[in-house]
Protein backbone atom coordinates (compact mmCIF):
# COMPACT_ATOMS: atom_id res chain seq x y z
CA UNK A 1 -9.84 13.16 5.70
CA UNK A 2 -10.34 16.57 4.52
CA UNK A 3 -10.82 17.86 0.83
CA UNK A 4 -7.93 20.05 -0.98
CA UNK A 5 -8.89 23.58 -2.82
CA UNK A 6 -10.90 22.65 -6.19
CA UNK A 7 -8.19 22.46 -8.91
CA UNK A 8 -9.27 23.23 -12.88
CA UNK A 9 -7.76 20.00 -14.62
CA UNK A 10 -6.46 19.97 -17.96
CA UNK A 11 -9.98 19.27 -19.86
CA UNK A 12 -11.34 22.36 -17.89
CA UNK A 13 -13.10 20.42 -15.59
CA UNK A 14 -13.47 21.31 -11.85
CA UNK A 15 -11.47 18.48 -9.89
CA UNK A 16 -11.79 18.11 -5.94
CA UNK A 17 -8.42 16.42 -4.60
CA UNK A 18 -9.15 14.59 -1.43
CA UNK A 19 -6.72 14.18 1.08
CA UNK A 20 -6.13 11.68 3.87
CA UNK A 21 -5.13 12.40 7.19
CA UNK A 22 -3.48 8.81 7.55
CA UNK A 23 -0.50 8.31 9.65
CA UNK A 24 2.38 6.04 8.31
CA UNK A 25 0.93 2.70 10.48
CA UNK A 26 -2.53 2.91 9.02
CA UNK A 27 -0.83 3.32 5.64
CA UNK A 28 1.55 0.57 6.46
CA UNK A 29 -1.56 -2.12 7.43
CA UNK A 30 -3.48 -1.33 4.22
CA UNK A 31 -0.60 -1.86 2.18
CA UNK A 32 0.50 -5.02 3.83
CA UNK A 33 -2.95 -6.46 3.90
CA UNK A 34 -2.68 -6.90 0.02
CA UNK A 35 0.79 -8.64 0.35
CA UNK A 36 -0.68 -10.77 3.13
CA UNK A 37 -3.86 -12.15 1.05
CA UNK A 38 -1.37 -12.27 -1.52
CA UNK A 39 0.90 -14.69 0.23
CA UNK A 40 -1.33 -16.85 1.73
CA UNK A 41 -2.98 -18.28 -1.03
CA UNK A 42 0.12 -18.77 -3.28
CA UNK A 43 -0.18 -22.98 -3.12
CA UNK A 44 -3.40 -22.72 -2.90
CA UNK A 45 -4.87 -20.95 -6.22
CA UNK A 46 -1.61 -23.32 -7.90
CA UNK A 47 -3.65 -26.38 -7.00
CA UNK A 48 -6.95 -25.00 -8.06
CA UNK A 49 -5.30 -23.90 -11.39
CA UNK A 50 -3.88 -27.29 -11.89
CA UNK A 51 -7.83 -28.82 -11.60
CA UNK A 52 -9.61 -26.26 -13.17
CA UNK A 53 -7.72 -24.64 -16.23
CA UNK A 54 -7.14 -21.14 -17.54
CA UNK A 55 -10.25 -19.94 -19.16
CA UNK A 56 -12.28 -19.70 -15.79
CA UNK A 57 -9.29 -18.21 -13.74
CA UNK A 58 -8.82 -15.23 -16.64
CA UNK A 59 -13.11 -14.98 -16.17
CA UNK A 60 -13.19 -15.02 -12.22
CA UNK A 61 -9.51 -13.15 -11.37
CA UNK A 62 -10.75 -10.10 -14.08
CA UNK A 63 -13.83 -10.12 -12.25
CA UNK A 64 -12.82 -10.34 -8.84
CA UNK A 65 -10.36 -7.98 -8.83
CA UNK A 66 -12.70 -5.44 -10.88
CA UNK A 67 -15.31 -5.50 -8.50
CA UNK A 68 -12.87 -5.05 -5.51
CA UNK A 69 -11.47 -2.16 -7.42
CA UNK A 70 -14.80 -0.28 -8.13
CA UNK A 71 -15.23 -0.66 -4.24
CA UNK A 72 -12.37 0.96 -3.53
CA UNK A 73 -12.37 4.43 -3.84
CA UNK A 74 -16.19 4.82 -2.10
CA UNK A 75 -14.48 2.69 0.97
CA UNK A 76 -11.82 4.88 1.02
CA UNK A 77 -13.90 7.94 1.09
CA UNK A 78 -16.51 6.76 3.41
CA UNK A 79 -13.55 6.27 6.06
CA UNK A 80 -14.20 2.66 6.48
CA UNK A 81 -11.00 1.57 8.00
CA UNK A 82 -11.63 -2.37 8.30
CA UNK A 83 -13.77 -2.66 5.40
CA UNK A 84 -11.28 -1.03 3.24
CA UNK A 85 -8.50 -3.36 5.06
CA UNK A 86 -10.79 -6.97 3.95
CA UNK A 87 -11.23 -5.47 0.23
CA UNK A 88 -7.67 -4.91 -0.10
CA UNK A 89 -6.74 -8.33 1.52
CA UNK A 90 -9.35 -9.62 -1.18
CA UNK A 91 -7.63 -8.17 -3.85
CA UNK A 92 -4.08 -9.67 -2.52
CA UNK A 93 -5.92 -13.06 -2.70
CA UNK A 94 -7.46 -11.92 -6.20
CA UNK A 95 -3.48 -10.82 -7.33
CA UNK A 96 -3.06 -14.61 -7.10
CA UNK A 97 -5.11 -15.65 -9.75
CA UNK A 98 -3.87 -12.58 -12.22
CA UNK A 99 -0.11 -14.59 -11.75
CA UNK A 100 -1.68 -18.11 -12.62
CA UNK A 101 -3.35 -16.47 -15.16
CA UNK A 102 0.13 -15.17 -16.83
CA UNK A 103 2.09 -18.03 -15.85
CA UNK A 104 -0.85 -20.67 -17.82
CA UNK A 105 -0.62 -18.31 -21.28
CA UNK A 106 3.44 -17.98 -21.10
CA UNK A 107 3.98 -21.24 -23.21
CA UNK A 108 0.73 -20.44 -25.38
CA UNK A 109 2.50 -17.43 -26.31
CA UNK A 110 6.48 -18.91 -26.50
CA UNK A 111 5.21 -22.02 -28.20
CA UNK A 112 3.17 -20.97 -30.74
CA UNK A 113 3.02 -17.62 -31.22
CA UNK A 114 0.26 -14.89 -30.51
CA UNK A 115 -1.98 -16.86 -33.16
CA UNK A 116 -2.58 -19.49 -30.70
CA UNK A 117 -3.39 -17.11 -28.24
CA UNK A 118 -7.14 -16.73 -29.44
CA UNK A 119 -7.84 -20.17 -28.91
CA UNK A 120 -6.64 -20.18 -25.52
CA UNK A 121 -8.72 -17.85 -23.93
């Protein structure tokens, strides 16, 4: 990792671009490792979704996937290779529950209209 020149943004404000000395392999594994936790839990999360209902899915895939994202970037930074790799296998698992979440409030929204959608979430 090493950082670019500081840039002046648009607002005026003093940017520092970071970039990553990755080669295409390491770039290859952290992409795939969303994809994989993404895959894996496909039947899964449908199950759980089934049993438990929309309204705590919308609550703990927001949350679980904004938590993992605020972790990101310091991850990334620090140079934390396999940390960074189980966050972004977390979020593929998290990605799962944003679907469910979609597919659950696609007949609230056909069926009824968006006026029903208040009452189901």
């Amino acid at each position: 990792m090493r950082a670019a020149p500081t840039l002046q943004g648009s607002t005026g404000a003093l940017q520092r671009r970071v970039v990553f000395s990755w080669d295409e392999r390491t770039q290859g594994i952290l992409l795939g490792a969303f994809f994989c936790g993404f895959v894996t839990t496909q039947v899964g999360s449908g199950l759980v979704a089934a049993r438990v209902g929309g309204k705590l899915l919308v609550v703990a895939g927001l949350s679980w996937m904004s938590t993992l994202t605020l972790l990101t970037p310091r991850l990334t930074t620090a140079g934390n290779f396999a940390a960074l790799f189980v966050v972004r296998l977390l979020q593929g698992i998290g990605g799962v529950f944003i679907i469910i979440i979609i597919i659950f409030l696609t007949p609230v929204l056909n069926s009824r209209g968006k006026k029903k959608l208040r009452y189901a979430i």
